[in-house]
Protein backbone atom coordinates (compact mmCIF):
# COMPACT_ATOMS: atom_id res chain seq x y z
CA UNK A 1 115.49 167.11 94.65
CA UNK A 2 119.18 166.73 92.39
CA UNK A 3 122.11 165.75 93.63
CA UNK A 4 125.47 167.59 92.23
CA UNK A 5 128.63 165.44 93.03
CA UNK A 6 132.32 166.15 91.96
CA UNK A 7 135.50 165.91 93.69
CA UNK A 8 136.90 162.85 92.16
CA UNK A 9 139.91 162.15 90.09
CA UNK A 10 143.04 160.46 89.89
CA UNK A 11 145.06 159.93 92.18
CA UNK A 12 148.05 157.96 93.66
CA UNK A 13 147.82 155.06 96.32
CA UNK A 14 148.47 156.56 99.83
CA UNK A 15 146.52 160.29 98.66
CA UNK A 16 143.55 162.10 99.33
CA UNK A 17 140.36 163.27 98.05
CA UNK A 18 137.47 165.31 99.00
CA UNK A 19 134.07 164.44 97.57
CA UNK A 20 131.30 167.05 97.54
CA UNK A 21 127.55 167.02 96.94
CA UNK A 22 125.04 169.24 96.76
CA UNK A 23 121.59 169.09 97.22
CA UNK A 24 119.70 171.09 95.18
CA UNK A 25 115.58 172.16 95.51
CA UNK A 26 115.07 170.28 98.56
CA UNK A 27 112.43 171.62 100.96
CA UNK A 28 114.25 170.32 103.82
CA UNK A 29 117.49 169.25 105.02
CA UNK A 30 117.20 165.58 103.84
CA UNK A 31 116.83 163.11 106.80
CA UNK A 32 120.25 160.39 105.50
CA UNK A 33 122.91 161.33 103.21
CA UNK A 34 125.13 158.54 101.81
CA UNK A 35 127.88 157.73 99.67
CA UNK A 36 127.79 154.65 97.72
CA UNK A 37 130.34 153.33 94.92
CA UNK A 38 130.28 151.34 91.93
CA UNK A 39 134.08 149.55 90.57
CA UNK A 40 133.73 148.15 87.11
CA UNK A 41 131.82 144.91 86.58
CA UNK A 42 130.68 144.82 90.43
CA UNK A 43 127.20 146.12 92.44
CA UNK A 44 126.95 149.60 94.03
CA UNK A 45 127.90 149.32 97.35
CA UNK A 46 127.45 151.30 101.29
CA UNK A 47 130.36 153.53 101.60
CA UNK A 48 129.23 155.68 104.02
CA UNK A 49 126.20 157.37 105.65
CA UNK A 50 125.38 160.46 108.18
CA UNK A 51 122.09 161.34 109.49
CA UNK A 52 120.25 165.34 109.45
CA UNK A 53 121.86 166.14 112.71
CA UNK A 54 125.48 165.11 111.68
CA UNK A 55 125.86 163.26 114.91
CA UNK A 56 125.62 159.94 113.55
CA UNK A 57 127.51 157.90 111.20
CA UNK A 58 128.26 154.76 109.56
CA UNK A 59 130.91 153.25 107.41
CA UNK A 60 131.78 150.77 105.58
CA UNK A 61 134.00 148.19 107.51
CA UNK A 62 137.02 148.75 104.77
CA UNK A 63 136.92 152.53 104.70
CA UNK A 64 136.50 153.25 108.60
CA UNK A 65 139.54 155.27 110.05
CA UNK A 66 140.33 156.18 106.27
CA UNK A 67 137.24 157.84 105.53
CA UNK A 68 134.99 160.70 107.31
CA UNK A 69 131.86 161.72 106.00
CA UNK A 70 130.21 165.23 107.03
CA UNK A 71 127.43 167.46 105.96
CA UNK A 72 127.03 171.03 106.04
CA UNK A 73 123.08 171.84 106.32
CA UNK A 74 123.36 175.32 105.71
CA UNK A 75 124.77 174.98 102.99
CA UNK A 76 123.05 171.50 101.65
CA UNK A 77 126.50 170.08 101.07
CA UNK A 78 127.58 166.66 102.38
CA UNK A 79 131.52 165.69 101.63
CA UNK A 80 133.14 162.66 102.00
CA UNK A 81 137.18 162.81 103.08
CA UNK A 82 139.28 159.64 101.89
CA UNK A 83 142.21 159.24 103.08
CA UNK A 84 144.84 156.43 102.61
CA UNK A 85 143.37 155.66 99.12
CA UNK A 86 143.86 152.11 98.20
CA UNK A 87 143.15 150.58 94.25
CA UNK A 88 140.55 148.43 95.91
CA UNK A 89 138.74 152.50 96.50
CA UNK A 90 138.36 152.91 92.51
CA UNK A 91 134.76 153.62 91.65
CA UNK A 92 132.12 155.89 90.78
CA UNK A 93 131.23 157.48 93.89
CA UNK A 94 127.63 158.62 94.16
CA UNK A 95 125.50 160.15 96.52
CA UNK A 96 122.25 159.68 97.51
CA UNK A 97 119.46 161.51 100.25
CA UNK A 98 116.86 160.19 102.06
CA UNK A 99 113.75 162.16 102.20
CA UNK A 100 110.48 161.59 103.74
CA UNK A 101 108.44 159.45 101.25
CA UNK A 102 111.21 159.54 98.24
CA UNK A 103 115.01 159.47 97.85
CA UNK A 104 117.45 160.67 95.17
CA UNK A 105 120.60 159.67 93.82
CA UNK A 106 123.15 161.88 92.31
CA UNK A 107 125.14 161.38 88.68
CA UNK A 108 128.32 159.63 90.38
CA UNK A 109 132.16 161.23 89.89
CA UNK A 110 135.08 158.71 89.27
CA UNK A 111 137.64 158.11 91.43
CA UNK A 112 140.51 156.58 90.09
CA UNK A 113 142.99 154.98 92.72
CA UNK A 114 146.66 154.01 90.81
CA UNK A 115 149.15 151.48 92.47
């Protein structure tokens, strides 16, 4: 399984972006999909996370009611919507799926928050 991401950018405090991924040569819908990010000189961290159904989700306490993460199974997309973009949000974003015996990251997009 490969993970495609893209969506990010640059982009003013207070704006928007919408982060894609696709999942490509899976044999089925992967079970988690997450978004984690990486600023410079710091660990990835949880962003965000959304289980094969869609109908559950978690967040990370800083990006809930800014962020909304969402899949689309037909499609093997998951996206994640930020909103409210704050410096502290710069990063690469990556995305990663949770299979059944393995798990797979994607090759991260930047996202590039100015104040």
């Amino acid at each position: 399984v490969q993970l495609q991401a893209s969506g990010g950018g640059l982009v003013q405090a207070g704006g928007s972006l919408r982060l894609s991924c696709v999942v490509i040569g899976r044999t089925r819908s992967p079970y988690i999909m997450a978004w984690f990010r990486q600023a410079p000189g710091k660990e990835r961290e949880f962003v965000a996370a959304i289980n094969r159904s869609g109908g559950t989700t978690e967040y990370k306490s800083s990006v809930k009611g800014r962020f909304t993460i969402s899949r689309d199974n037909a499609n093997d997309m998951v996206y994640l919507q930020m909103n409210t973009l704050i410096p502290e949000d710069t990063g690469v974003y990556y995305c990663h799926a949770v299979l059944i015996g393995s798990d797979s990251w994607g090759q991260g997009t930047q996202v590039t928050v100015s104040s």
